[in-house]
N, C-alpha and C. Protein backbone atom coordinates (compact mmCIF):
# COMPACT_ATOMS: atom_id res chain seq x y z
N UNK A 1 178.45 -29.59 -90.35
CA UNK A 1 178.57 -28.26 -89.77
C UNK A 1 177.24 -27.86 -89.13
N UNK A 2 177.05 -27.34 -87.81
CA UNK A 2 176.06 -26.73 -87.17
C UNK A 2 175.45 -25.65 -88.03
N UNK A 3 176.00 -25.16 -88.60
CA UNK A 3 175.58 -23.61 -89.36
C UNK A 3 174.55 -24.27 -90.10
N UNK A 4 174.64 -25.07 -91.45
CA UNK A 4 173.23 -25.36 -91.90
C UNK A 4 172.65 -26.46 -91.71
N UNK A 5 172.65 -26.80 -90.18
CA UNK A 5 171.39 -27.51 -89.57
C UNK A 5 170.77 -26.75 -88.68
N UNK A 6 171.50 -25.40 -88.46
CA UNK A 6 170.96 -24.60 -87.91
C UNK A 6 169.52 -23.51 -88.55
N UNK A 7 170.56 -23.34 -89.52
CA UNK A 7 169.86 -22.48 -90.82
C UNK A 7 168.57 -23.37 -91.26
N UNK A 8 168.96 -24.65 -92.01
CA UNK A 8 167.71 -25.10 -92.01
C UNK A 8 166.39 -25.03 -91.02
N UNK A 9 166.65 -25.70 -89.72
CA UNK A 9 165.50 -25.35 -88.43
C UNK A 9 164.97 -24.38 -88.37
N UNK A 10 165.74 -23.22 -88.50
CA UNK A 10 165.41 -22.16 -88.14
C UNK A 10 164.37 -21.41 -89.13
N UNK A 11 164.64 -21.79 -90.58
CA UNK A 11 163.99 -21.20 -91.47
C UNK A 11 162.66 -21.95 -91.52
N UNK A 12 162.51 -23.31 -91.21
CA UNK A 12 161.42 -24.11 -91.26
C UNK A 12 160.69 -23.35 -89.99
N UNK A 13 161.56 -23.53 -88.84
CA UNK A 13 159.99 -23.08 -87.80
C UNK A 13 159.34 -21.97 -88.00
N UNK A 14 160.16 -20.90 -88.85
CA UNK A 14 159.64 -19.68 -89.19
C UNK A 14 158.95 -19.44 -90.57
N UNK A 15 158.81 -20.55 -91.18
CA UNK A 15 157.98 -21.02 -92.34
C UNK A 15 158.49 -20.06 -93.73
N UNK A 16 159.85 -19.97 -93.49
CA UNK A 16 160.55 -18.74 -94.36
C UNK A 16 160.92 -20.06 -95.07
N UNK A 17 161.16 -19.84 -96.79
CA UNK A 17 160.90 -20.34 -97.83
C UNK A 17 162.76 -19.90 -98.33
N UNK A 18 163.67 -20.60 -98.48
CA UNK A 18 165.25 -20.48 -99.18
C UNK A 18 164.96 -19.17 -100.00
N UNK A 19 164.26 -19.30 -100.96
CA UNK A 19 163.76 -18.44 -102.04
C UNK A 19 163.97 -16.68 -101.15
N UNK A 20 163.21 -16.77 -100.40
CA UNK A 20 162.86 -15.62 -99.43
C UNK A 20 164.06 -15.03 -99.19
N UNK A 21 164.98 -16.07 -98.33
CA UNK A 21 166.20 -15.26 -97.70
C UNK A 21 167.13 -15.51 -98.59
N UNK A 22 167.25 -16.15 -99.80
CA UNK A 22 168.30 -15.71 -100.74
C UNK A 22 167.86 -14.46 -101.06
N UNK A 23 166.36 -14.00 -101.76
CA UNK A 23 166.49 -12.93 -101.65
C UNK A 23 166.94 -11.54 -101.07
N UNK A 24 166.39 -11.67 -99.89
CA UNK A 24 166.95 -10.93 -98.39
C UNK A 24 168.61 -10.24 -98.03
N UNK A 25 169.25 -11.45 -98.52
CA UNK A 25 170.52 -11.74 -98.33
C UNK A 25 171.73 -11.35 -99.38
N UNK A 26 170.72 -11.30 -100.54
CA UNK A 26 171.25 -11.37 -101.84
C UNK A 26 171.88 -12.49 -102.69
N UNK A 27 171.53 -13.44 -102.41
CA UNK A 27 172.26 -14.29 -103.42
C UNK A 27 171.57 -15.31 -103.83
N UNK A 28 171.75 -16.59 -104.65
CA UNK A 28 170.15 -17.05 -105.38
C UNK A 28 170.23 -18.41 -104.26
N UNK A 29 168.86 -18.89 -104.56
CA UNK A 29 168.26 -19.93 -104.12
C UNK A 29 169.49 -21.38 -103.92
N UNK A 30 170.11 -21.45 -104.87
CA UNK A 30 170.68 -22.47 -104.86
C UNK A 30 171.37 -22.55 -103.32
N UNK A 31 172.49 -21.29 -103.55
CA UNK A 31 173.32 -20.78 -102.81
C UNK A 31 172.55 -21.35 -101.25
N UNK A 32 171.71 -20.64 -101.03
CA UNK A 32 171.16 -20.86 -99.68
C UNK A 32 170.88 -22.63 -99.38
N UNK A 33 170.65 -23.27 -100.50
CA UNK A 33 170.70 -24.43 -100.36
C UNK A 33 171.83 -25.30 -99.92
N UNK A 34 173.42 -24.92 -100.68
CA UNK A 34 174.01 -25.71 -100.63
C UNK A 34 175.10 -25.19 -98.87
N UNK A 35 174.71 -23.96 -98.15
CA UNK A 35 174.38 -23.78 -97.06
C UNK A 35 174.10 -24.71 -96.08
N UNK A 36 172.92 -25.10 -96.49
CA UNK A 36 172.21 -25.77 -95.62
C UNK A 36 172.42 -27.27 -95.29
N UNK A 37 173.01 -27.79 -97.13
CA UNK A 37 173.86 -29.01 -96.68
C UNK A 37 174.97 -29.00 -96.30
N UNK A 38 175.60 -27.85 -95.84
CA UNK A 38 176.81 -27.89 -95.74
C UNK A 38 178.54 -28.23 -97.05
N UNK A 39 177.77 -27.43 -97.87
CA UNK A 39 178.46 -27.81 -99.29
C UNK A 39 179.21 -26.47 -99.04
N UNK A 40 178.43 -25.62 -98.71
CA UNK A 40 179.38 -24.21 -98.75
C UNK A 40 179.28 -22.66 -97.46
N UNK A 41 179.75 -22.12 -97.21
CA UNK A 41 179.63 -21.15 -95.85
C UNK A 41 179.62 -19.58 -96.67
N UNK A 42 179.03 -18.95 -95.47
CA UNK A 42 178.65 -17.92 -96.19
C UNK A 42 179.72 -16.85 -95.63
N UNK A 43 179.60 -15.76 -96.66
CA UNK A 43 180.22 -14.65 -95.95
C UNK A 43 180.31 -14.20 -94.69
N UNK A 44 181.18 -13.54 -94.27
CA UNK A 44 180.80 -13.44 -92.39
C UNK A 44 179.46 -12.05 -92.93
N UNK A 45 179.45 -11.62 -94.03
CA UNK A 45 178.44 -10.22 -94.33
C UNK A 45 177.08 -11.13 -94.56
N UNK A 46 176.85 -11.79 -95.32
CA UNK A 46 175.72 -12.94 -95.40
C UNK A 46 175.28 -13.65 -94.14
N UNK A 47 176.63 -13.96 -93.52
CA UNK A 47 175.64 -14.45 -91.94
C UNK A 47 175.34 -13.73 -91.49
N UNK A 48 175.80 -12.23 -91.22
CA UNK A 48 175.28 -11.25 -90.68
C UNK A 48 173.98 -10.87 -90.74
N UNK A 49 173.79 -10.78 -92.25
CA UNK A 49 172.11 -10.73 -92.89
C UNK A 49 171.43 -11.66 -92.47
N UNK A 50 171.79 -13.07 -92.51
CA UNK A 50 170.53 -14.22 -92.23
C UNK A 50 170.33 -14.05 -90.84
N UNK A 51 171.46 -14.03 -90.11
CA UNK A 51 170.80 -14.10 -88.60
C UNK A 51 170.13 -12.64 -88.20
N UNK A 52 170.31 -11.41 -88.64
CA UNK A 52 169.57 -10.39 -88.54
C UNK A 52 167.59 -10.96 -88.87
N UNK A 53 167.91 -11.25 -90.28
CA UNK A 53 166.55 -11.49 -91.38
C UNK A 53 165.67 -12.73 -90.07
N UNK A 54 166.46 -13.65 -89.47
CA UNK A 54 165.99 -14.62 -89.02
C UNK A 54 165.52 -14.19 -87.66
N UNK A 55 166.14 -13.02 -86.65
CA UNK A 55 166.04 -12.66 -85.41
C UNK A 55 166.88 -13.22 -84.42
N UNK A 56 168.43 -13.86 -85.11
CA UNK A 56 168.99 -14.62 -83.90
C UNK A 56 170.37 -13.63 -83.90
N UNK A 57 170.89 -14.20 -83.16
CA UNK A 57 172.70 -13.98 -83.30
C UNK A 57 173.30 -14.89 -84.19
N UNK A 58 174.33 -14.21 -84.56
CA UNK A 58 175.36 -15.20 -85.40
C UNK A 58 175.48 -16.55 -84.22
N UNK A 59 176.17 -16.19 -83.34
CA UNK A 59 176.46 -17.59 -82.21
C UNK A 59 175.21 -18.29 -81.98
N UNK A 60 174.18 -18.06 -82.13
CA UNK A 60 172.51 -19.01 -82.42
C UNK A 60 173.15 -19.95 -83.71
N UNK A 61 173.11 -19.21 -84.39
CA UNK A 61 172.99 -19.30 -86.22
C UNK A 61 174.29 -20.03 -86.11
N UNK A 62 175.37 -20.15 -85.63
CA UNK A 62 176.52 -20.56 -85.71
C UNK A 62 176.58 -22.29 -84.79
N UNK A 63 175.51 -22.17 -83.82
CA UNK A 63 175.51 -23.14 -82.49
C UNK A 63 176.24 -23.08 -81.69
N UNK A 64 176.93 -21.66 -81.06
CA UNK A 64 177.71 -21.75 -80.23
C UNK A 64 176.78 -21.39 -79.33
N UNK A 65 176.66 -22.25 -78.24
CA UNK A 65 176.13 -22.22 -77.24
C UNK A 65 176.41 -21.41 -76.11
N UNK A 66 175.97 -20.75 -75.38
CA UNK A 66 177.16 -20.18 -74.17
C UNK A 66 176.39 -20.86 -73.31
N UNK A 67 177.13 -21.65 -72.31
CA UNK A 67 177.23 -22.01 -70.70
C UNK A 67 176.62 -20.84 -69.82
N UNK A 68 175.56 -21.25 -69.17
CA UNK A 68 175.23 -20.39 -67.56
C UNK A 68 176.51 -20.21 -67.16
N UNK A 69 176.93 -19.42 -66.15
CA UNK A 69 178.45 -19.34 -65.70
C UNK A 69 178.08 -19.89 -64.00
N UNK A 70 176.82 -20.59 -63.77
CA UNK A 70 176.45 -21.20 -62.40
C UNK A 70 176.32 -20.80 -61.48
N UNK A 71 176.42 -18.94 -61.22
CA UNK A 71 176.12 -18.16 -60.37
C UNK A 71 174.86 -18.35 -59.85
């Protein structure tokens, strides 16, 4: 799943620590871990929080890409 290879990158370039945004987010360390391998998905209210906490959009955080429309 894109979501936590996303999540992972994202938290590394921003040198944010699992620990951190489980906190943030509310839920424990593990949790954010097994995220990231793709063991488990988060609430649509939890993605809401990480990609807020992180500065992206859900569709960043998600990998949906949007297309230029080539204008």
């Amino acid at each position: 799943m894109e979501f936590g290879k996303n999540l992972k990158r994202l938290r590394k370039v921003k040198n944010i620590s699992q620990q951190r945004i489980a906190k943030e987010i509310g839920v424990s360390q593990r949790t954010v871990s097994h995220y990231e391998k793709g063991e488990s998905e988060p609430s649509l209210l939890c993605l809401c929080k990480i990609a807020a906490f992180l500065g992206v959009t859900t569709d960043e955080l998600l990998g949906h890409v949007l297309a230029g429309n080539g204008n």
